[in-house]
PDB file of N, CA and C in Angstrom:
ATOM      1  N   UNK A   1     -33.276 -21.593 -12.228  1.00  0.00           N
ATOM      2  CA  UNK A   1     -32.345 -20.480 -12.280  1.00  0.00           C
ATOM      3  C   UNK A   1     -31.276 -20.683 -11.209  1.00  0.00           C
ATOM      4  N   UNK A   2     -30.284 -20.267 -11.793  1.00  0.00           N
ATOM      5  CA  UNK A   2     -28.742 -20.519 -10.795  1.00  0.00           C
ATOM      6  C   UNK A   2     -28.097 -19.088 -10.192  1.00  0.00           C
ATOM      7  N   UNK A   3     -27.793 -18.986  -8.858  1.00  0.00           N
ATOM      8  CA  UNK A   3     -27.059 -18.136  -8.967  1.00  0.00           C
ATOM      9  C   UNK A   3     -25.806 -17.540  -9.462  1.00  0.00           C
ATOM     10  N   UNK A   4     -25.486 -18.644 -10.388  1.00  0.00           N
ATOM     11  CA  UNK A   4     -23.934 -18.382 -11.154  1.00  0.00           C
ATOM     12  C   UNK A   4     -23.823 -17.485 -12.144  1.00  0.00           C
ATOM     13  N   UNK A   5     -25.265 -16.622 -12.527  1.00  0.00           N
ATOM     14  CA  UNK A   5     -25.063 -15.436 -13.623  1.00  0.00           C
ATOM     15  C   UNK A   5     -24.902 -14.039 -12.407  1.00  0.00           C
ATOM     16  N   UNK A   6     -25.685 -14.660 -11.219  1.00  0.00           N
ATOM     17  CA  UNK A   6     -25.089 -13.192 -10.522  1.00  0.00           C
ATOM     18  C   UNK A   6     -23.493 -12.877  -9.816  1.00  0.00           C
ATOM     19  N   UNK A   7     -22.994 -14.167  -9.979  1.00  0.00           N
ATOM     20  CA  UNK A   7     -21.513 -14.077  -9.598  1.00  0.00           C
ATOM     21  C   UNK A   7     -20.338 -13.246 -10.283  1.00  0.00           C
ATOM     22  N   UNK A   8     -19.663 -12.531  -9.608  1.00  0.00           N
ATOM     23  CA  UNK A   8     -18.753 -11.354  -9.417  1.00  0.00           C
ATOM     24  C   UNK A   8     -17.367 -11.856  -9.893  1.00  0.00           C
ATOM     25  N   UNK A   9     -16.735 -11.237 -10.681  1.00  0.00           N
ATOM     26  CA  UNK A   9     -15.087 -11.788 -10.940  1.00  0.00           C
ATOM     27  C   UNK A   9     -14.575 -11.069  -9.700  1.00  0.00           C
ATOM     28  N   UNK A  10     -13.464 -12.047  -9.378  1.00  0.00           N
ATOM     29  CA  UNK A  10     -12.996 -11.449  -7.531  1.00  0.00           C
ATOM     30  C   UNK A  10     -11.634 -11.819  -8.012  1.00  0.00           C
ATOM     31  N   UNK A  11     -10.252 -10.272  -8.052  1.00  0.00           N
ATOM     32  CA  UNK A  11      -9.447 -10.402  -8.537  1.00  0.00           C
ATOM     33  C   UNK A  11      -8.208 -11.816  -7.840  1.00  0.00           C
ATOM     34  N   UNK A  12      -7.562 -11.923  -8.734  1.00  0.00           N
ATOM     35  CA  UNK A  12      -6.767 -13.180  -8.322  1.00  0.00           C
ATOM     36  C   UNK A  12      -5.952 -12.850  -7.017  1.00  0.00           C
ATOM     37  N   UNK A  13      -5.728 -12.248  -6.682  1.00  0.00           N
ATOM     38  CA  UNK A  13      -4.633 -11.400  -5.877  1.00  0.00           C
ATOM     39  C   UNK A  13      -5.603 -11.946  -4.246  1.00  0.00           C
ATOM     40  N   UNK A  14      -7.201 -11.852  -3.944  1.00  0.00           N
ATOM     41  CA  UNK A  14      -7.936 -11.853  -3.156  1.00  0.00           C
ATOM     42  C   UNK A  14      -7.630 -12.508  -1.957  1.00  0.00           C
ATOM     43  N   UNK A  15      -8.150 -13.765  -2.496  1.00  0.00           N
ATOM     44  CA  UNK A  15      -7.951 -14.967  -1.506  1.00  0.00           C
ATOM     45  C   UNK A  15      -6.864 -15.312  -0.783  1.00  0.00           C
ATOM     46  N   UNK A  16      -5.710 -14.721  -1.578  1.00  0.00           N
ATOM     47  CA  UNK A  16      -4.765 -14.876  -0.531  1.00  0.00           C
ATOM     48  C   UNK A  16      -4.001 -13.346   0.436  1.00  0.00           C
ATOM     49  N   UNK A  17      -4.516 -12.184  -0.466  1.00  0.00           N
ATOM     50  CA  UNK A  17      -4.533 -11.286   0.853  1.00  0.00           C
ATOM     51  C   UNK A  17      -5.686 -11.664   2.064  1.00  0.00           C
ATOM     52  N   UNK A  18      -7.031 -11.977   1.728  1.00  0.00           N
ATOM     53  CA  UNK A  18      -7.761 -12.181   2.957  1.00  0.00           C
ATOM     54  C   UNK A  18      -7.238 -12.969   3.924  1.00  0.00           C
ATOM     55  N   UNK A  19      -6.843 -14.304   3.628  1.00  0.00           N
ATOM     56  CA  UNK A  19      -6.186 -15.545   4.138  1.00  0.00           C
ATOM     57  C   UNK A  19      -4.886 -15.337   5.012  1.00  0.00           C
ATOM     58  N   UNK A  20      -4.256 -14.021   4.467  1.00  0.00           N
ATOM     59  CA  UNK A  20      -2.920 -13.293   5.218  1.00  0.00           C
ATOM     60  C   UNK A  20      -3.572 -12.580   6.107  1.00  0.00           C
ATOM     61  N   UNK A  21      -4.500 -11.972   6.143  1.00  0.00           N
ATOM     62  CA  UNK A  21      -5.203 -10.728   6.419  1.00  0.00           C
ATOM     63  C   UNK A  21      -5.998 -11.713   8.556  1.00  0.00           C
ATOM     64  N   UNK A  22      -6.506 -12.807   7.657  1.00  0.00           N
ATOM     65  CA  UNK A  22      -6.928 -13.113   8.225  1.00  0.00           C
ATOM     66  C   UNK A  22      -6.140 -13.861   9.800  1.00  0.00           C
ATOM     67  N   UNK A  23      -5.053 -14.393   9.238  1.00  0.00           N
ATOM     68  CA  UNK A  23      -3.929 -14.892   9.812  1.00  0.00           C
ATOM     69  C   UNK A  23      -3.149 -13.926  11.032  1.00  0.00           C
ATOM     70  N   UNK A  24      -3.214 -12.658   9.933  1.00  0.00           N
ATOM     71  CA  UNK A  24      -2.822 -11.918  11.346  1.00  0.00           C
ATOM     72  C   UNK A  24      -3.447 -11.007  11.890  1.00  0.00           C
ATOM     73  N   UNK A  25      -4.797 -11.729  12.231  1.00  0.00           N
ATOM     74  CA  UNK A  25      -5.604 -10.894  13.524  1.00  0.00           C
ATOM     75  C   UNK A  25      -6.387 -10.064  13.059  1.00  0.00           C
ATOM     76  N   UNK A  26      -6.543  -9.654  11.310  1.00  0.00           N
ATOM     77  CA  UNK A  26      -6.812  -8.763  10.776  1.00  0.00           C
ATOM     78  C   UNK A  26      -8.768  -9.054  10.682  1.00  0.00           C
ATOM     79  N   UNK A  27      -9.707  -8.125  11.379  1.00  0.00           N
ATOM     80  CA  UNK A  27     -11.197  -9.275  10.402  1.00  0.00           C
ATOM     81  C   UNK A  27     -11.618  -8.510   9.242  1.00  0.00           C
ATOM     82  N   UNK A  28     -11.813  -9.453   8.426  1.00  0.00           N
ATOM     83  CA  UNK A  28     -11.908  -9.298   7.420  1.00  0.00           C
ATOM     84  C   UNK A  28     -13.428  -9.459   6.642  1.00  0.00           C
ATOM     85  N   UNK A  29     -14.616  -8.555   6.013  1.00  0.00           N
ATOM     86  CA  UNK A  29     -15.845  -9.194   5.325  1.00  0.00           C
ATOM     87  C   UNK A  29     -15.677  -9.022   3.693  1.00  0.00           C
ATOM     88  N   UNK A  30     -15.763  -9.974   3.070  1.00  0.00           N
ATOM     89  CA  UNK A  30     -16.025  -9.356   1.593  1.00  0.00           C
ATOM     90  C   UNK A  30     -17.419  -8.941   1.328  1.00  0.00           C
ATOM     91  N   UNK A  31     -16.995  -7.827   0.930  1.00  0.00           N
ATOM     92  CA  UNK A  31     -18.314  -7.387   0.450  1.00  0.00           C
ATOM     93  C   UNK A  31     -18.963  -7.911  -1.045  1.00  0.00           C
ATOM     94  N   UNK A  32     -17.900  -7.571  -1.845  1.00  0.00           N
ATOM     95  CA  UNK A  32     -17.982  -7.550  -3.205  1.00  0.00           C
ATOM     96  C   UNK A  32     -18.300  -6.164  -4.468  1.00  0.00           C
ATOM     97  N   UNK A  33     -18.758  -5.524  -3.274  1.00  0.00           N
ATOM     98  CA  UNK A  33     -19.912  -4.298  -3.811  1.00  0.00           C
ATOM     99  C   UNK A  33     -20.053  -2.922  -3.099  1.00  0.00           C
ATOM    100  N   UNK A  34     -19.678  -2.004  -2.983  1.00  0.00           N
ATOM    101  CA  UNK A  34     -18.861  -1.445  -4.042  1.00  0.00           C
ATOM    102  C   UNK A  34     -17.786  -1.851  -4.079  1.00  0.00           C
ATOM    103  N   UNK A  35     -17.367  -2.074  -2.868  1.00  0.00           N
ATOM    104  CA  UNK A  35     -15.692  -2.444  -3.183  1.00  0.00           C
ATOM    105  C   UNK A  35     -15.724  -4.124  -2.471  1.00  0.00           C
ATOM    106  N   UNK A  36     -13.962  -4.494  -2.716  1.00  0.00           N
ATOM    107  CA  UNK A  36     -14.705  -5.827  -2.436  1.00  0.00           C
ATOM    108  C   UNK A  36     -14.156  -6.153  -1.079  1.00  0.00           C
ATOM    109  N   UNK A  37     -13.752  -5.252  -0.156  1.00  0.00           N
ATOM    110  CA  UNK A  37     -12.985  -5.646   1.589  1.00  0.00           C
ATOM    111  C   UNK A  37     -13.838  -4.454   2.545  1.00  0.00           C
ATOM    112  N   UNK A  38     -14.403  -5.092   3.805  1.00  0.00           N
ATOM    113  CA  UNK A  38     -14.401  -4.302   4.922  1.00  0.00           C
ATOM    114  C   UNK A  38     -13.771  -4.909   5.678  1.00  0.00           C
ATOM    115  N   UNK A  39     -12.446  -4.259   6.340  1.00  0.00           N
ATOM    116  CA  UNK A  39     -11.619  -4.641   7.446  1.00  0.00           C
ATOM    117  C   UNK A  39     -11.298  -3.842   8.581  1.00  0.00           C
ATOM    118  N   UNK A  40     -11.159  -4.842   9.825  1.00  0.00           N
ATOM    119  CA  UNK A  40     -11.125  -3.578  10.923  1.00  0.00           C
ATOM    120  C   UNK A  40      -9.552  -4.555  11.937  1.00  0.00           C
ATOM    121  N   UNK A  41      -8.663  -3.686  12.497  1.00  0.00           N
ATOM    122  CA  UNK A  41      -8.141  -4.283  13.407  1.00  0.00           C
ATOM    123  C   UNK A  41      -8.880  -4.277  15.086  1.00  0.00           C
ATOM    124  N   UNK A  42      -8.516  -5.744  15.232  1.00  0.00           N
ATOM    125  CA  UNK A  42      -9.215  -5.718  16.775  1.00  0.00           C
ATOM    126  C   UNK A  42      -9.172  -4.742  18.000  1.00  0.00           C
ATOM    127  N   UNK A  43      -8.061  -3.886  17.551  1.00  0.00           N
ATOM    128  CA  UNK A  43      -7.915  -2.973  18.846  1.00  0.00           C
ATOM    129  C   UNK A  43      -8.685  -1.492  18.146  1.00  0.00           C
ATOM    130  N   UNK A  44      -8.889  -1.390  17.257  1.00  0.00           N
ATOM    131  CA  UNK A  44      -9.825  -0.462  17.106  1.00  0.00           C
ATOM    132  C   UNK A  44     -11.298  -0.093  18.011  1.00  0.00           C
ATOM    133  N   UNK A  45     -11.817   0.971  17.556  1.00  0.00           N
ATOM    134  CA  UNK A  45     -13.156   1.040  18.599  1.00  0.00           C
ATOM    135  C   UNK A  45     -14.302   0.352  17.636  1.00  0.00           C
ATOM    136  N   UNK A  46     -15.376  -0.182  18.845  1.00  0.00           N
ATOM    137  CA  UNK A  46     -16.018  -0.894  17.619  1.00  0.00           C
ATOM    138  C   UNK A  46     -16.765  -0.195  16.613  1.00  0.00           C
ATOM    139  N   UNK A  47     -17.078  -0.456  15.826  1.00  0.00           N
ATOM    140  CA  UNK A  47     -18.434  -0.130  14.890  1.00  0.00           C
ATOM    141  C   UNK A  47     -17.094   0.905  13.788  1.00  0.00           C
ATOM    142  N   UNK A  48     -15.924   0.548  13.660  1.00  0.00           N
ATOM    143  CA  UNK A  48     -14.740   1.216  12.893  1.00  0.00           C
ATOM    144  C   UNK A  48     -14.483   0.166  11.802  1.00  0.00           C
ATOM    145  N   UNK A  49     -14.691   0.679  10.423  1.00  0.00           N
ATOM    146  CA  UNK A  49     -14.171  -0.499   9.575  1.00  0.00           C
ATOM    147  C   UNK A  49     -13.263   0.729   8.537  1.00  0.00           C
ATOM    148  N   UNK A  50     -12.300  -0.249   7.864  1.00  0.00           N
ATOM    149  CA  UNK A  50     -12.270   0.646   6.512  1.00  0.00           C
ATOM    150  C   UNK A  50     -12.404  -0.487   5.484  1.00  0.00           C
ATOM    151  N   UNK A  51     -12.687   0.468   4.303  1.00  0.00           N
ATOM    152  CA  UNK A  51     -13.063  -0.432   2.761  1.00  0.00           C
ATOM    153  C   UNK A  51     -11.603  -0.226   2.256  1.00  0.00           C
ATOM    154  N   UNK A  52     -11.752  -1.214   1.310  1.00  0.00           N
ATOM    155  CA  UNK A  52     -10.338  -1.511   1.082  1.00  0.00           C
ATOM    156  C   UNK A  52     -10.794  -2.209  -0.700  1.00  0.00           C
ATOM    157  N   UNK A  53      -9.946  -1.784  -1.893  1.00  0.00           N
ATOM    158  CA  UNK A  53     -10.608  -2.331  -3.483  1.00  0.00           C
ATOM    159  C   UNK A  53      -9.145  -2.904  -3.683  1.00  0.00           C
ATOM    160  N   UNK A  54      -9.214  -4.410  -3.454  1.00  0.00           N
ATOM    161  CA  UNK A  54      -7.983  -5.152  -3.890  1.00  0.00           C
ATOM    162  C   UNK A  54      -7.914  -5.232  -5.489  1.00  0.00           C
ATOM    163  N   UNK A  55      -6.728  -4.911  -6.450  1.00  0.00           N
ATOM    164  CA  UNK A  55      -6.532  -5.003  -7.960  1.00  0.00           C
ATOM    165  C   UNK A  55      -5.077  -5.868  -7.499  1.00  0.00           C
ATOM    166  N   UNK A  56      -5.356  -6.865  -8.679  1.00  0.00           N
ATOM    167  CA  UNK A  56      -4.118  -7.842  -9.323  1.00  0.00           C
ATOM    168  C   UNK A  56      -3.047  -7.108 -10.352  1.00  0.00           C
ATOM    169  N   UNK A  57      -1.971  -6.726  -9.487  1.00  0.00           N
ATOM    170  CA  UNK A  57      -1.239  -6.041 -10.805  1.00  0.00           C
ATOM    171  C   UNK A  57      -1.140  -6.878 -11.658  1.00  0.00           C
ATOM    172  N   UNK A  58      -0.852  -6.142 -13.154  1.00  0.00           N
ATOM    173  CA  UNK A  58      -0.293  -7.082 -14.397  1.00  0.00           C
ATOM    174  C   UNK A  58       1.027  -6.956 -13.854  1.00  0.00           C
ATOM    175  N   UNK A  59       1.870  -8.026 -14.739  1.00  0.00           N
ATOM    176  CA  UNK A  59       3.354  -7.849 -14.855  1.00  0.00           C
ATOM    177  C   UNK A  59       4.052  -7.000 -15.160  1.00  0.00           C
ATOM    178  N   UNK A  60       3.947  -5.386 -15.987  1.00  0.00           N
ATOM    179  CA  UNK A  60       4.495  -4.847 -15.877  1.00  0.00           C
ATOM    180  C   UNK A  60       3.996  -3.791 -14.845  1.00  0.00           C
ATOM    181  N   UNK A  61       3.007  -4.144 -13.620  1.00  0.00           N
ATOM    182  CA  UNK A  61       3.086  -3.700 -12.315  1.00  0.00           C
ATOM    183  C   UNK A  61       1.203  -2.348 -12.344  1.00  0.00           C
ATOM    184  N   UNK A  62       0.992  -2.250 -13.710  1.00  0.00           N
ATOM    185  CA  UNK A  62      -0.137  -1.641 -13.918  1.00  0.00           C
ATOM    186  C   UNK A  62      -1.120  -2.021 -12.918  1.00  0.00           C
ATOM    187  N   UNK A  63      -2.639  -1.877 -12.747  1.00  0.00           N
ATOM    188  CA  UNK A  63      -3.835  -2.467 -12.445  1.00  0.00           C
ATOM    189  C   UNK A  63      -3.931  -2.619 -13.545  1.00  0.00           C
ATOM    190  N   UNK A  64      -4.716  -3.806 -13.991  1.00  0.00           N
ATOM    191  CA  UNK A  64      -6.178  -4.087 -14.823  1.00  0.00           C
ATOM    192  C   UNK A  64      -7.260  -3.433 -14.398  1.00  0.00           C
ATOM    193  N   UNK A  65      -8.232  -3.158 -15.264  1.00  0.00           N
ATOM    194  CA  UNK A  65      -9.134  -2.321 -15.554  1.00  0.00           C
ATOM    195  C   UNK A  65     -10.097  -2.838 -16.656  1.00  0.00           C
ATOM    196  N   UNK A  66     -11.262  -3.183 -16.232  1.00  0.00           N
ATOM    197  CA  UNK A  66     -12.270  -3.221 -17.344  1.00  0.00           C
ATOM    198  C   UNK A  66     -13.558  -2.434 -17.483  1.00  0.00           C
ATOM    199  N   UNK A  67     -14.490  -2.634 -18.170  1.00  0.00           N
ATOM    200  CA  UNK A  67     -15.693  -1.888 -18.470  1.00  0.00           C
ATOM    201  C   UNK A  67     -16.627  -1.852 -16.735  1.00  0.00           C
ATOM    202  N   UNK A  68     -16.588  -2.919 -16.587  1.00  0.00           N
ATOM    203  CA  UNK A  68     -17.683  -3.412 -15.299  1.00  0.00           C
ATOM    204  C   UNK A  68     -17.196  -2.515 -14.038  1.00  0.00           C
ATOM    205  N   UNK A  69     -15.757  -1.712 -14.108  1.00  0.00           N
ATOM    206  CA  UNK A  69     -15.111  -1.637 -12.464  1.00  0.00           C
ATOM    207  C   UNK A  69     -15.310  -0.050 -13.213  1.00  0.00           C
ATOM    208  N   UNK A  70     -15.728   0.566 -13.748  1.00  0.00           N
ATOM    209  CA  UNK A  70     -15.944   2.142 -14.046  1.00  0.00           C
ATOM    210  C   UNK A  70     -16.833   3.014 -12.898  1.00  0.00           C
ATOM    211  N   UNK A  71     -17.710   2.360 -12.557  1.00  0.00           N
ATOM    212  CA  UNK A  71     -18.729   2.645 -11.270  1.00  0.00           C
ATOM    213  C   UNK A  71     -17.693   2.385  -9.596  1.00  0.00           C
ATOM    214  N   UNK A  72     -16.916   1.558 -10.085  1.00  0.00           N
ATOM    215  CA  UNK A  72     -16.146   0.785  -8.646  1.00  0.00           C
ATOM    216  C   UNK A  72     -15.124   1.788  -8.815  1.00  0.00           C
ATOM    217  N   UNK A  73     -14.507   1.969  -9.847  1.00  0.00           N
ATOM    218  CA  UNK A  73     -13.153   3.425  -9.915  1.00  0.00           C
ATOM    219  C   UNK A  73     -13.451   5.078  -8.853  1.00  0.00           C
ATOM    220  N   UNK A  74     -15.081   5.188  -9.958  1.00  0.00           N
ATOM    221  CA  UNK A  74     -15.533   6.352  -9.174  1.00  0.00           C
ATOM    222  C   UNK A  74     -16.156   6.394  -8.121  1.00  0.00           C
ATOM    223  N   UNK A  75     -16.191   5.348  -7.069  1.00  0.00           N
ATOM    224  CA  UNK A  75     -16.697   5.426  -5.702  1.00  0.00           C
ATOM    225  C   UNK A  75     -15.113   5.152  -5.360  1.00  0.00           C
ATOM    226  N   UNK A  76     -14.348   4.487  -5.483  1.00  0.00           N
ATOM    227  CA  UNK A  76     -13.162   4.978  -4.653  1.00  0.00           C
ATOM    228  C   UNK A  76     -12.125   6.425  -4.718  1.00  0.00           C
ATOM    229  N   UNK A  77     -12.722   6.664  -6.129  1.00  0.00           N
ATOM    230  CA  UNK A  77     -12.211   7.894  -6.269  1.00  0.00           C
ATOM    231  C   UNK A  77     -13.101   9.243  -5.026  1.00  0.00           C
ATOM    232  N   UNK A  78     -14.464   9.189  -4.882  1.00  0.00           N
ATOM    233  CA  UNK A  78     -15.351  10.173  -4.152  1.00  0.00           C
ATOM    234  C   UNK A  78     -14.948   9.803  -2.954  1.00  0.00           C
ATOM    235  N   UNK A  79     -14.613   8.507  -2.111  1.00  0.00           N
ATOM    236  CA  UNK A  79     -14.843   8.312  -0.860  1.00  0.00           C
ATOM    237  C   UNK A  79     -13.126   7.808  -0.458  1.00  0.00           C
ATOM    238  N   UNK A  80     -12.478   8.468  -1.557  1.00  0.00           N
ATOM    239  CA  UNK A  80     -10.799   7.600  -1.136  1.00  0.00           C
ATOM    240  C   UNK A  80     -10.316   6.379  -0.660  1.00  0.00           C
ATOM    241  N   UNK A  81     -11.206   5.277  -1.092  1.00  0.00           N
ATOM    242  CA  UNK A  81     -10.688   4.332  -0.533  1.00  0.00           C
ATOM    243  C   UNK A  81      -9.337   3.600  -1.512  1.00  0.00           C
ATOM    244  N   UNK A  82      -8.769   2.773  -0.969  1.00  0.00           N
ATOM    245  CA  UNK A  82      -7.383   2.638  -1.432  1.00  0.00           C
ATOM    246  C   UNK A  82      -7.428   1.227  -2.562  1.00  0.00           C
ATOM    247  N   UNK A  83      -6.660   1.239  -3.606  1.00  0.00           N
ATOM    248  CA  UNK A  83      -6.605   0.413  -4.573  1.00  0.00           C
ATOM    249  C   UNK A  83      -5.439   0.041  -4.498  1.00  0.00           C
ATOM    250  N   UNK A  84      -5.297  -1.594  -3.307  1.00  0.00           N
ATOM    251  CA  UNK A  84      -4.165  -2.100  -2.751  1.00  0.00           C
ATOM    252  C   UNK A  84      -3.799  -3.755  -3.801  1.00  0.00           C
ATOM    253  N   UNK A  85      -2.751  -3.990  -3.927  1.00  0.00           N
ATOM    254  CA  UNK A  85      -2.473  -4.787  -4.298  1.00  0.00           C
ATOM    255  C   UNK A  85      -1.583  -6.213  -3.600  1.00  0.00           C
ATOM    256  N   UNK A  86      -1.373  -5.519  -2.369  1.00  0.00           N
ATOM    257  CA  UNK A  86      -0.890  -6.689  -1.234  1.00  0.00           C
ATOM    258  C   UNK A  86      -0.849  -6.781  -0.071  1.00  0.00           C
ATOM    259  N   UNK A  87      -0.586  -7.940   0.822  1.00  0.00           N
ATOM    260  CA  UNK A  87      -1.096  -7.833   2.115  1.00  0.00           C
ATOM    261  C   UNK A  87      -0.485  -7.261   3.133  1.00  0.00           C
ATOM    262  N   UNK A  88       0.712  -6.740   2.463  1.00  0.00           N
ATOM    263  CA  UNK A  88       1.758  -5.589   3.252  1.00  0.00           C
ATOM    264  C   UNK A  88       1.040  -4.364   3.224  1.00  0.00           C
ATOM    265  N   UNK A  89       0.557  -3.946   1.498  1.00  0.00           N
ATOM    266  CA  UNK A  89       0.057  -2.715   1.688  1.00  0.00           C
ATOM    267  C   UNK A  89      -0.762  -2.384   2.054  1.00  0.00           C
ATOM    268  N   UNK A  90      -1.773  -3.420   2.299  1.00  0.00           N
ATOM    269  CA  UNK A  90      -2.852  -3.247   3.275  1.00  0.00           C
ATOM    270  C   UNK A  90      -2.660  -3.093   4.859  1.00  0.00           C
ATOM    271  N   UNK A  91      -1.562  -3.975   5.264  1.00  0.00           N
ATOM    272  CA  UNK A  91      -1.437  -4.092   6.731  1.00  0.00           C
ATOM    273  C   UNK A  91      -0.631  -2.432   7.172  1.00  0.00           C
ATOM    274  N   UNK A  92      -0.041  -2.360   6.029  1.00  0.00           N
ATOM    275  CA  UNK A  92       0.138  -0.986   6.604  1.00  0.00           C
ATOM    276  C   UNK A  92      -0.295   0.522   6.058  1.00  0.00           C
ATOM    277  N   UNK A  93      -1.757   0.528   5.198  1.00  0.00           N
ATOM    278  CA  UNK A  93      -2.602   1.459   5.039  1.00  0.00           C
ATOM    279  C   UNK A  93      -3.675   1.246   6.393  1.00  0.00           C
ATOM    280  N   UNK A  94      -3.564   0.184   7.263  1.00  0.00           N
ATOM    281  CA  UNK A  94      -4.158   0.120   8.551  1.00  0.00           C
ATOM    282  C   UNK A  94      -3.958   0.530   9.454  1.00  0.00           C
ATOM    283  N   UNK A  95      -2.007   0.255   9.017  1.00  0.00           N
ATOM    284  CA  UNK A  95      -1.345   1.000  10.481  1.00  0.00           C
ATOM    285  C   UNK A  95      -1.155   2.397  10.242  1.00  0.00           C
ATOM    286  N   UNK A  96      -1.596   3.089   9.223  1.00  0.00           N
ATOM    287  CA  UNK A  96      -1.442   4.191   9.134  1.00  0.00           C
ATOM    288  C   UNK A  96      -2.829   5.264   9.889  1.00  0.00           C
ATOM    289  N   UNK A  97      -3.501   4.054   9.424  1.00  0.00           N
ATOM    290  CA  UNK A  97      -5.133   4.872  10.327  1.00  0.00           C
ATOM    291  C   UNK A  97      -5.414   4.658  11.884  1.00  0.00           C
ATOM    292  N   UNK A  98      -4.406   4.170  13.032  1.00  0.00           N
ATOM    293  CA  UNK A  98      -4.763   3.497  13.601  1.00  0.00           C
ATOM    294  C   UNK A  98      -4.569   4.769  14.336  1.00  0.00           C
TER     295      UNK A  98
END
């Protein structure tokens, strides 16, 4: 048995907000589950993270949305976490909490 049936689609958009994220000072864990970012800036106090649910816009600027992210919709919907699509809007839904 492989672990490749328990593997997660991780939107395209990801790897390179973390990689930005990461670049500037930002730390970054994927979770995957519920959502797929815990990030904290270094000058925060410790034991402070926020979750963060990165979506790949389509081209005409929508999210995608499938069957599997219905459970992932309604935990960001109960606990407000943000459904960001870039590494601007992340860097500054950070600087907004700081």
């Amino acid at each position: 048995m492989t672990l490749n049936r328990y593997a997660r689609k991780t939107d395209t958009a990801q790897l390179q907000i973390v990689e930005d994220l990461r670049k500037a000072g930002v730390v970054v864990v994927i979770i995957s589950k519920p959502v797929d970012l815990m990030v904290r800036l270094n000058s925060w106090p410790p034991n402070r993270w926020a979750c963060i649910e990165i979506k790949t816009p389509r081209k005409s600027g929508s999210i995608a949305l499938d069957k599997r992210q219905r459970e992932q919709i309604a935990f960001c919907a109960d606990y407000d976490v943000p459904k960001l699509t870039t590494t601007e809007q992340v860097i500054a839904y950070l600087g907004a909490l700081r």
